[in-house]
C-alpha atoms as a PDB file:
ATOM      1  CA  UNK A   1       0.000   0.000   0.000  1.00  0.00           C
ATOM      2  CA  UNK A   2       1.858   3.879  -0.795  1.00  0.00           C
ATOM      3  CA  UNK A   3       2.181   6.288   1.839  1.00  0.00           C
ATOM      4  CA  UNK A   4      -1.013   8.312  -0.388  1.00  0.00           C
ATOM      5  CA  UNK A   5      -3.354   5.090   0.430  1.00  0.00           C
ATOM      6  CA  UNK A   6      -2.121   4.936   4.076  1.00  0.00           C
ATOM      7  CA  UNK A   7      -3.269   8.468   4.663  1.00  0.00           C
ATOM      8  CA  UNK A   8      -6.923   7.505   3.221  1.00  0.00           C
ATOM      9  CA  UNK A   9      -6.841   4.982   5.486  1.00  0.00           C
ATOM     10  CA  UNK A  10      -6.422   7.319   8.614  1.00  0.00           C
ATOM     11  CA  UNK A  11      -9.036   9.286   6.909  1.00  0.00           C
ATOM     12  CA  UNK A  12     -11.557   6.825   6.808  1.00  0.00           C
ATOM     13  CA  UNK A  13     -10.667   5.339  10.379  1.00  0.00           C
ATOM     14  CA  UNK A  14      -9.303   5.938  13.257  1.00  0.00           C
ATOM     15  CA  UNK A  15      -7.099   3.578  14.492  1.00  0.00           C
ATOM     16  CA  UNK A  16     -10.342   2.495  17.499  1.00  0.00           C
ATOM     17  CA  UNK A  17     -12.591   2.176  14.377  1.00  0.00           C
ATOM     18  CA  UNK A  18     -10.367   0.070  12.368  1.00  0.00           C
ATOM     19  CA  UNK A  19      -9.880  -2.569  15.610  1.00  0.00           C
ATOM     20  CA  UNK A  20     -13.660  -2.057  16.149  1.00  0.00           C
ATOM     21  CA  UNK A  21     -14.715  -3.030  12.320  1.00  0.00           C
ATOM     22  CA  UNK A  22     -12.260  -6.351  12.198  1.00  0.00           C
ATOM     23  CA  UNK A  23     -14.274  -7.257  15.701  1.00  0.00           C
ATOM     24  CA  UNK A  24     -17.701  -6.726  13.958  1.00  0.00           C
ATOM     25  CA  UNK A  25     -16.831  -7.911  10.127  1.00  0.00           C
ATOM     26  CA  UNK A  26     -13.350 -10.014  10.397  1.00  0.00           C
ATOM     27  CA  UNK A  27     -12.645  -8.290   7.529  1.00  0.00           C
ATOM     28  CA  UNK A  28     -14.219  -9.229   4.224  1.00  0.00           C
ATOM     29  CA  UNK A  29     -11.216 -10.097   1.308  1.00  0.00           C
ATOM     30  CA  UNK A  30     -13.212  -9.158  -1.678  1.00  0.00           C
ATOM     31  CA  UNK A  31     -10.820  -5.638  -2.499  1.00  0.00           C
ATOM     32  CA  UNK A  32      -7.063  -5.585  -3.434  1.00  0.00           C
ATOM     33  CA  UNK A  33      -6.537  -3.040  -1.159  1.00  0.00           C
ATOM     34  CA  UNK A  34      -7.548  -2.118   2.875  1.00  0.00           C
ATOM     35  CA  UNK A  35      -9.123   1.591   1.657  1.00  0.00           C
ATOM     36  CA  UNK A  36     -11.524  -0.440  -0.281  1.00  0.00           C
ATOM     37  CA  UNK A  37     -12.368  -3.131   2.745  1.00  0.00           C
ATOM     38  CA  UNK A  38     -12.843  -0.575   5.154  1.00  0.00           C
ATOM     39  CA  UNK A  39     -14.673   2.081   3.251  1.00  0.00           C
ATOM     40  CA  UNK A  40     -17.015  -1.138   2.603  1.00  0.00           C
ATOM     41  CA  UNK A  41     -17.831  -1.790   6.247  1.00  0.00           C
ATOM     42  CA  UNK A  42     -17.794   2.120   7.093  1.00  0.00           C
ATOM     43  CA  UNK A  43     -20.409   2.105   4.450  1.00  0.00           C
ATOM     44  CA  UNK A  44     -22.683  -0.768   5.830  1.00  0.00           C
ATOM     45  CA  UNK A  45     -22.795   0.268   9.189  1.00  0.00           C
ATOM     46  CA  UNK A  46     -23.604   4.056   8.649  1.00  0.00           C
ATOM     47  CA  UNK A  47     -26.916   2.992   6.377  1.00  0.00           C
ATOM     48  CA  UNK A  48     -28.499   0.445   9.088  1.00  0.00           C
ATOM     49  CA  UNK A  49     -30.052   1.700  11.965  1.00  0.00           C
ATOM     50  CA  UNK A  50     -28.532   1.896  15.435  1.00  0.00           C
ATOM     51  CA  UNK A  51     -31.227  -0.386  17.087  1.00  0.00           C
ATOM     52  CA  UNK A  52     -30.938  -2.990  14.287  1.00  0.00           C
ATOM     53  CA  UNK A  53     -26.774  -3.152  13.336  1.00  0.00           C
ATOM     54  CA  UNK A  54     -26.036  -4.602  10.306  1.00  0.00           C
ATOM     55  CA  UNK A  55     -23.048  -6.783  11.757  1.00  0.00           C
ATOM     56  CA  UNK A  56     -25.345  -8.839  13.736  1.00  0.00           C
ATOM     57  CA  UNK A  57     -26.287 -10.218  10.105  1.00  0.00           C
ATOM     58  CA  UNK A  58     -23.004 -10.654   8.102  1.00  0.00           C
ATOM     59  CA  UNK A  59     -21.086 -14.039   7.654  1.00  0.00           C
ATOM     60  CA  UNK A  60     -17.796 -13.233   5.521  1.00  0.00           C
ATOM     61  CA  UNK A  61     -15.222 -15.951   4.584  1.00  0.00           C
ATOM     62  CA  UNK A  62     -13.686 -15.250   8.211  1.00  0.00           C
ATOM     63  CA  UNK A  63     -16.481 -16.581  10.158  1.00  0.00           C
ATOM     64  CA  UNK A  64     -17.072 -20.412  11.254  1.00  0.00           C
ATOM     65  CA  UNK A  65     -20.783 -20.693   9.995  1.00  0.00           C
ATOM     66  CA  UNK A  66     -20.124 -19.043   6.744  1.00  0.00           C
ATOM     67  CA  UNK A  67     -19.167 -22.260   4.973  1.00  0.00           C
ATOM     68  CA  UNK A  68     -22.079 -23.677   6.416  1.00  0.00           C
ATOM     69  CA  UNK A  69     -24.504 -21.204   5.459  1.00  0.00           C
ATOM     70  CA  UNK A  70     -22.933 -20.579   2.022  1.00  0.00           C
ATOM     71  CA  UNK A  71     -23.486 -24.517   1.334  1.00  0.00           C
ATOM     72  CA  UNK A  72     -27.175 -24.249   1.946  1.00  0.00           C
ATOM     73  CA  UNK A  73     -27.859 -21.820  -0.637  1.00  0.00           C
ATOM     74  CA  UNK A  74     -26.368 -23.928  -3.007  1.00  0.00           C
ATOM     75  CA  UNK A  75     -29.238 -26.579  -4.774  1.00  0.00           C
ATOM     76  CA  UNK A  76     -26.969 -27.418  -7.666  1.00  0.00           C
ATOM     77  CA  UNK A  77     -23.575 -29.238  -6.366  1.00  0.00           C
ATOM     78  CA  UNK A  78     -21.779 -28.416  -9.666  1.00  0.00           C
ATOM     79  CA  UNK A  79     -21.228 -25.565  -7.968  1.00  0.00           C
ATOM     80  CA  UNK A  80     -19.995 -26.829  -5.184  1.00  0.00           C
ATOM     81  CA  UNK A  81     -16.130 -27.207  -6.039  1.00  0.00           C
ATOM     82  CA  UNK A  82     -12.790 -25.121  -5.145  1.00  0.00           C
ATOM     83  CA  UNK A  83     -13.401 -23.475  -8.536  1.00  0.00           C
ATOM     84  CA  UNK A  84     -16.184 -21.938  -8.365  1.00  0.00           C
ATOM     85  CA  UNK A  85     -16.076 -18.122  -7.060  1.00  0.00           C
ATOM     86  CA  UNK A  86     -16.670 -17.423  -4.046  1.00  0.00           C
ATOM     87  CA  UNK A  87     -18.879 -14.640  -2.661  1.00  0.00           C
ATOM     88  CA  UNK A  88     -17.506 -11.699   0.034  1.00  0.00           C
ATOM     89  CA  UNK A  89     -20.096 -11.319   2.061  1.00  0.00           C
ATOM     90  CA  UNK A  90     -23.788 -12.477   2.817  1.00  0.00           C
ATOM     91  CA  UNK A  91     -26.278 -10.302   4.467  1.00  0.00           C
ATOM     92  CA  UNK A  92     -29.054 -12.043   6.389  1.00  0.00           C
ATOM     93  CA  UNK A  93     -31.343  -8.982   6.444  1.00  0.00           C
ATOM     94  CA  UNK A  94     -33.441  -8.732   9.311  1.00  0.00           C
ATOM     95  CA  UNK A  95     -34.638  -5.049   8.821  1.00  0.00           C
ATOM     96  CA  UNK A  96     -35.267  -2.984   5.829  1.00  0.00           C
ATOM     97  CA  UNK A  97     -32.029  -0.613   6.765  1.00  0.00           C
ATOM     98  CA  UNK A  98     -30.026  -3.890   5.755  1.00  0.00           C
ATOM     99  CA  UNK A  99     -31.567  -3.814   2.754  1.00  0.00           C
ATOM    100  CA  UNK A 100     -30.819  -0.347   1.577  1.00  0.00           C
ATOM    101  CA  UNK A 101     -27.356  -0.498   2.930  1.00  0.00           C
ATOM    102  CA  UNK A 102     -26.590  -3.371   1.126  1.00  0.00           C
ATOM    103  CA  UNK A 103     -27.899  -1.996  -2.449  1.00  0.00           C
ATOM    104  CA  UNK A 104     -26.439   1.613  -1.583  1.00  0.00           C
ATOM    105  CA  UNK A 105     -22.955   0.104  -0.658  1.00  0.00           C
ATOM    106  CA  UNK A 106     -22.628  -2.669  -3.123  1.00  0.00           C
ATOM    107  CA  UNK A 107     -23.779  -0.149  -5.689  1.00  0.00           C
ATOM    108  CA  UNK A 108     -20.787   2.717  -4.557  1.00  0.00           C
ATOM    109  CA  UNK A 109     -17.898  -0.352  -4.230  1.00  0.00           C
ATOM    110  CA  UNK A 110     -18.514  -2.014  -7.341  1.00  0.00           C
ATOM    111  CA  UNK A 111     -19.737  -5.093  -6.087  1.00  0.00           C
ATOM    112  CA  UNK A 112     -22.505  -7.291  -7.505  1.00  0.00           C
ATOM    113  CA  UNK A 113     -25.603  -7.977  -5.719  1.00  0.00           C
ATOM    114  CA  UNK A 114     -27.031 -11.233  -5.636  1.00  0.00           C
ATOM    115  CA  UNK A 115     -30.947 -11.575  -4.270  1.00  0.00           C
ATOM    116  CA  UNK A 116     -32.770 -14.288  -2.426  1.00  0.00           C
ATOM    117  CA  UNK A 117     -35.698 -14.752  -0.616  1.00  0.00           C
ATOM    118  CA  UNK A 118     -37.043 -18.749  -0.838  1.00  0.00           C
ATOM    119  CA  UNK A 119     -33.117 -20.210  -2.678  1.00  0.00           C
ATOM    120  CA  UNK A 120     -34.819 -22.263  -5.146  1.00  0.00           C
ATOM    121  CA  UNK A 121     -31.950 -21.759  -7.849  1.00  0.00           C
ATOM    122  CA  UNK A 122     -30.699 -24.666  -9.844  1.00  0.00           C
ATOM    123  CA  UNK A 123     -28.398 -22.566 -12.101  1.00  0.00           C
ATOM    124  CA  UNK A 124     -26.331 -20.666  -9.375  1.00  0.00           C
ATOM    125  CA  UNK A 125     -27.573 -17.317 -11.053  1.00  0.00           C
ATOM    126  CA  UNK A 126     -28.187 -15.810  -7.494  1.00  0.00           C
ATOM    127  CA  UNK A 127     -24.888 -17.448  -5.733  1.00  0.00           C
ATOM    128  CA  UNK A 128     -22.060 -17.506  -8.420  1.00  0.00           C
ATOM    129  CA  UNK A 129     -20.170 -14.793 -10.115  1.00  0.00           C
ATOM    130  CA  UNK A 130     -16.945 -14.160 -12.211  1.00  0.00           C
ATOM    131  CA  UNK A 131     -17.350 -10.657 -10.420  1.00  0.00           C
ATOM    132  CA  UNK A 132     -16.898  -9.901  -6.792  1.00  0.00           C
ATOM    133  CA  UNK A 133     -20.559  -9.839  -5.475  1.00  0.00           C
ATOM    134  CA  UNK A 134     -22.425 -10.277  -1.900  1.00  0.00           C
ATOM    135  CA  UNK A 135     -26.088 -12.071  -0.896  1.00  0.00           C
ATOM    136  CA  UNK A 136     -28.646 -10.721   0.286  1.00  0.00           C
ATOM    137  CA  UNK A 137     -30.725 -13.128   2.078  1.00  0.00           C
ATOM    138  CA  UNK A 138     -34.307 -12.406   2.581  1.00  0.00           C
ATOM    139  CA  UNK A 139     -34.827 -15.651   4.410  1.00  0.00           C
ATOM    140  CA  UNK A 140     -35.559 -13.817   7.670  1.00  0.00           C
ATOM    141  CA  UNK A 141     -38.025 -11.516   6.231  1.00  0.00           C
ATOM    142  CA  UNK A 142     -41.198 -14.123   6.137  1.00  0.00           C
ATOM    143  CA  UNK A 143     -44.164 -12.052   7.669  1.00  0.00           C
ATOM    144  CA  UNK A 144     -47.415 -12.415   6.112  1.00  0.00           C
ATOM    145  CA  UNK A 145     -50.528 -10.505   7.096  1.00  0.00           C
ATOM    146  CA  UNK A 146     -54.028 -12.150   5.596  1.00  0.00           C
ATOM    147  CA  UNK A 147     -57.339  -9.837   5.781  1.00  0.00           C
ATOM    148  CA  UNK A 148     -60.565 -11.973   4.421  1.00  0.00           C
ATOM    149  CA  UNK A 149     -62.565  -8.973   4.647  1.00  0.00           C
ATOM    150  CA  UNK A 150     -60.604  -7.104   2.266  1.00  0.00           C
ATOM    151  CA  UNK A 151     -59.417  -9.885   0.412  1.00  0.00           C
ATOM    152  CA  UNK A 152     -55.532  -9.119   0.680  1.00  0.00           C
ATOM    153  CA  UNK A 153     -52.245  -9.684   2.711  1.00  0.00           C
ATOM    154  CA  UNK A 154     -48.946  -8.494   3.107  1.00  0.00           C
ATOM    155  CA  UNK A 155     -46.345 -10.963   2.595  1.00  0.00           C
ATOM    156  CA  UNK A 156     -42.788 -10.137   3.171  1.00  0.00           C
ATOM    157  CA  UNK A 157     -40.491 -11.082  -0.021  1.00  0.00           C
ATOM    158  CA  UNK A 158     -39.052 -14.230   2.596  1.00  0.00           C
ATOM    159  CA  UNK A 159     -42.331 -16.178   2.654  1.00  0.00           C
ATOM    160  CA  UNK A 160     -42.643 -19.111   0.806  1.00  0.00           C
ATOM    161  CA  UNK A 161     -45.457 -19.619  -1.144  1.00  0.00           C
ATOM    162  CA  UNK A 162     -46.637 -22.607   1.124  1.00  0.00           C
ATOM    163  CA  UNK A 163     -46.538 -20.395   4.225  1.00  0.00           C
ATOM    164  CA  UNK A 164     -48.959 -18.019   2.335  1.00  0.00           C
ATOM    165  CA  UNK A 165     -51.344 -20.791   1.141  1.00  0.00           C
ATOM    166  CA  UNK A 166     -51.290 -21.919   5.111  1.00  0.00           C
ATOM    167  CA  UNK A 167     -51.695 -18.378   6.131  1.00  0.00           C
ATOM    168  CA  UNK A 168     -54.765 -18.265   3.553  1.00  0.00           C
ATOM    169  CA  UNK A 169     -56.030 -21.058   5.016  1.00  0.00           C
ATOM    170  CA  UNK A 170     -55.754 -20.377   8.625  1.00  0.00           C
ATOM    171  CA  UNK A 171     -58.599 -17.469   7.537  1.00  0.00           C
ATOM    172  CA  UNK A 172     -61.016 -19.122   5.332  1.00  0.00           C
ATOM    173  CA  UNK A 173     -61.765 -22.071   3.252  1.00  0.00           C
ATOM    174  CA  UNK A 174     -62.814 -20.895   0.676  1.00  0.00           C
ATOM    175  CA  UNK A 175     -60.012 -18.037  -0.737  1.00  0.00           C
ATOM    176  CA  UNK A 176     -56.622 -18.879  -2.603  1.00  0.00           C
ATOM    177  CA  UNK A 177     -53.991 -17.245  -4.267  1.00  0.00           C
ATOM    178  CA  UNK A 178     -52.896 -18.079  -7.660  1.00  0.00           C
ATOM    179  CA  UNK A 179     -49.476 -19.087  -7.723  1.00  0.00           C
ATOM    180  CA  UNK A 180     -47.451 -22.190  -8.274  1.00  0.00           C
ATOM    181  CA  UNK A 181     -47.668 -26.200  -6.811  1.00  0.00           C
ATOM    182  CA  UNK A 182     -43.740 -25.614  -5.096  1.00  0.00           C
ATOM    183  CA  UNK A 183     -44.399 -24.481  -2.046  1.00  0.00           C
ATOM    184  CA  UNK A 184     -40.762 -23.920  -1.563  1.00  0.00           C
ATOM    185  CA  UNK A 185     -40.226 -20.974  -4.035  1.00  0.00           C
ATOM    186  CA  UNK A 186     -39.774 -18.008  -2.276  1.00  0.00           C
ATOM    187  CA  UNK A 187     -42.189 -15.013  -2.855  1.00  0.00           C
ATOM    188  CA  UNK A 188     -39.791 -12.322  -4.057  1.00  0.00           C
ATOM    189  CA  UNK A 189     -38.352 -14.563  -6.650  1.00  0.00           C
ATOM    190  CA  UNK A 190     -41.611 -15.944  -7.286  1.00  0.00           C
ATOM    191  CA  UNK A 191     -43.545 -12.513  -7.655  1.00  0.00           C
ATOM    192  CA  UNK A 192     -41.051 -10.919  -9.258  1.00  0.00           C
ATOM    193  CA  UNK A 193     -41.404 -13.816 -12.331  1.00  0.00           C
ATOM    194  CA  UNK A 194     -44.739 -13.168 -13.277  1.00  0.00           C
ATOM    195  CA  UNK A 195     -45.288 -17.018 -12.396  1.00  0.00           C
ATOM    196  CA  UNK A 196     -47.681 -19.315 -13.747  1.00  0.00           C
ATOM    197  CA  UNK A 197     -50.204 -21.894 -11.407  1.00  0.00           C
ATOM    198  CA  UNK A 198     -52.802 -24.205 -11.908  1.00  0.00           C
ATOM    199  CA  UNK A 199     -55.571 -21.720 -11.879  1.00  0.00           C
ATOM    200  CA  UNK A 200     -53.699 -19.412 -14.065  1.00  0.00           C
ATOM    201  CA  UNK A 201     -56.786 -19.270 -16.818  1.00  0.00           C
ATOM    202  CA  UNK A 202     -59.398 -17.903 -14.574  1.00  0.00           C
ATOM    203  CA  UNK A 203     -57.481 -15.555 -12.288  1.00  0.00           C
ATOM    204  CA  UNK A 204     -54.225 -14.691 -14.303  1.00  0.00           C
ATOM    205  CA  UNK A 205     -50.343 -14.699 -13.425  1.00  0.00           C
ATOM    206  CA  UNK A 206     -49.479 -13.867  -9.277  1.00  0.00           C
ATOM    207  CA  UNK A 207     -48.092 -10.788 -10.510  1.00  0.00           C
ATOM    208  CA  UNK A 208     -51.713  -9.574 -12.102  1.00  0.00           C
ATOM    209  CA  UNK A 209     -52.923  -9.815  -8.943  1.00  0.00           C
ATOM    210  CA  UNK A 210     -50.588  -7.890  -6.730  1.00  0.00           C
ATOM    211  CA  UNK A 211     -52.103  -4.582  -5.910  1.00  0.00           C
ATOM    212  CA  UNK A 212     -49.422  -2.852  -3.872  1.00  0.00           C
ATOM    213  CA  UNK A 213     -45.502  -3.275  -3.090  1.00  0.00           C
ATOM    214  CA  UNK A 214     -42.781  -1.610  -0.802  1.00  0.00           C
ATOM    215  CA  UNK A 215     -39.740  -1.107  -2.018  1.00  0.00           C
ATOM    216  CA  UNK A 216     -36.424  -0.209  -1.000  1.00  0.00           C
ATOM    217  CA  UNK A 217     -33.161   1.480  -3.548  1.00  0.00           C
ATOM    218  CA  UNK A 218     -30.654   2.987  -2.973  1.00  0.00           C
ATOM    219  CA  UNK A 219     -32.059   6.751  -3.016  1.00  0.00           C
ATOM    220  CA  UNK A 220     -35.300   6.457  -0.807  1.00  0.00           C
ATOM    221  CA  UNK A 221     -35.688   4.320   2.187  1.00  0.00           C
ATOM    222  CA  UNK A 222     -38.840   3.151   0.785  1.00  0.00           C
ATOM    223  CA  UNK A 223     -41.280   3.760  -1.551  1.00  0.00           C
ATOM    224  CA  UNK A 224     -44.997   2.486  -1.813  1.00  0.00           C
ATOM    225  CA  UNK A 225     -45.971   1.693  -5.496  1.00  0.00           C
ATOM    226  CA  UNK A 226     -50.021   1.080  -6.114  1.00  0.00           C
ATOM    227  CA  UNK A 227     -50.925  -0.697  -9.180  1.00  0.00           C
ATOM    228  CA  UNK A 228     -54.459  -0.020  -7.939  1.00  0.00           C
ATOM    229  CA  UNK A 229     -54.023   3.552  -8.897  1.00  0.00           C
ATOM    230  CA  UNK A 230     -52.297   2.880 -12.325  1.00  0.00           C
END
């Protein structure tokens, strides 16, 4: 590293920071250089909220569960090998802050984002990459929120489409949601398809019959959009 990247460094960090950041992160090795690692985590923790910190969510190469959570994201074992590239980082977002830190940083750093709510990917398109990338996990984000009377719910992108047929069900006998038979595909992913199910001809694709949707880039902390209105 030249003397002109060591004095970024003490920019970015203080020397309590730096020792506080390799307690919280271990350091992730995705960047040639330590400007680029710590700017990273600097970045993370200054978009999540104080009463929800982001390092209470990250596994990095560094950590003794992330092999084990890295493995059980992966469906196809042919990508499974020494090979294949290895992420820097997975985010196990518990709180929308995660969410927009992780888009908002991976965006600045040049790092690919990689998306998944249920994990039912057979071609490693959401965990492998020729490019440095992270994953963001929605697995923890499963709420769903059924009203008869108004004939909706709220399902979190993290629900699987069984949960929300169960959650249906738990109301009435008589109402269903048109979606597919694997009750293992995750909403977000599944949604976000358009997606097909057995009662496709009388009440259309899911997406045709989603009404409303939060969402979360990397300008706004949210934003409500309502097809209702369109």
């Amino acid at each position: 590293m030249s003397l002109e990247q060591d004095d970024q460094v003490i920019r970015l960090l203080d020397n309590k920071s730096i020792k506080k950041h390799k307690k919280d992160y271990n350091f992730i090795h995705f960047a040639s250089d330590s400007v680029h690692e710590l700017a990273f985590l600097q970045c993370l923790s200054g978009h999540s909220r104080p009463s929800h910190p982001i390092s209470a969510v990250l596994y990095t190469p560094d950590n003794s569960s992330y092999s084990s959570v890295l493995e059980s994201y992966i469906r196809n074992l042919r990508f499974n090998t020494p090979a294949t590239p290895k992420l820097c980082l997975i985010i196990t977002a518990t709180h929308e802050s995660h969410k927009q830190a992780a888009v908002i940083c991976s965006k600045k750093h040049g790092l690919e984002i990689k998306i998944q709510s249920g994990d039912h990917d057979y071609e490693g398109m959401s965990y492998v990459s020729d490019a440095p990338f992270v994953i963001l996990d929605m697995f923890n984000l499963r709420s769903i929120s059924v009203d008869i009377e108004d004939e909706s719910a709220w399902v979190q992108a993290g629900a699987t489409i069984g949960e929300i047929y169960y959650r249906i069900a738990e109301k009435s006998k008589t109402h269903v949601f048109p979606s597919g038979t694997c009750v293992t595909v995750g909403a977000g992913g599944h949604f976000s398809g358009g997606r097909y199910g057995n009662i496709m001809r009388k009440y259309g694709l899911s997406v045709d019959n989603i009404l409303d949707a939060q969402l979360v880039d990397n300008i706004f902390f949210f934003f409500d959009i309502n097809w209702g209105w369109i």
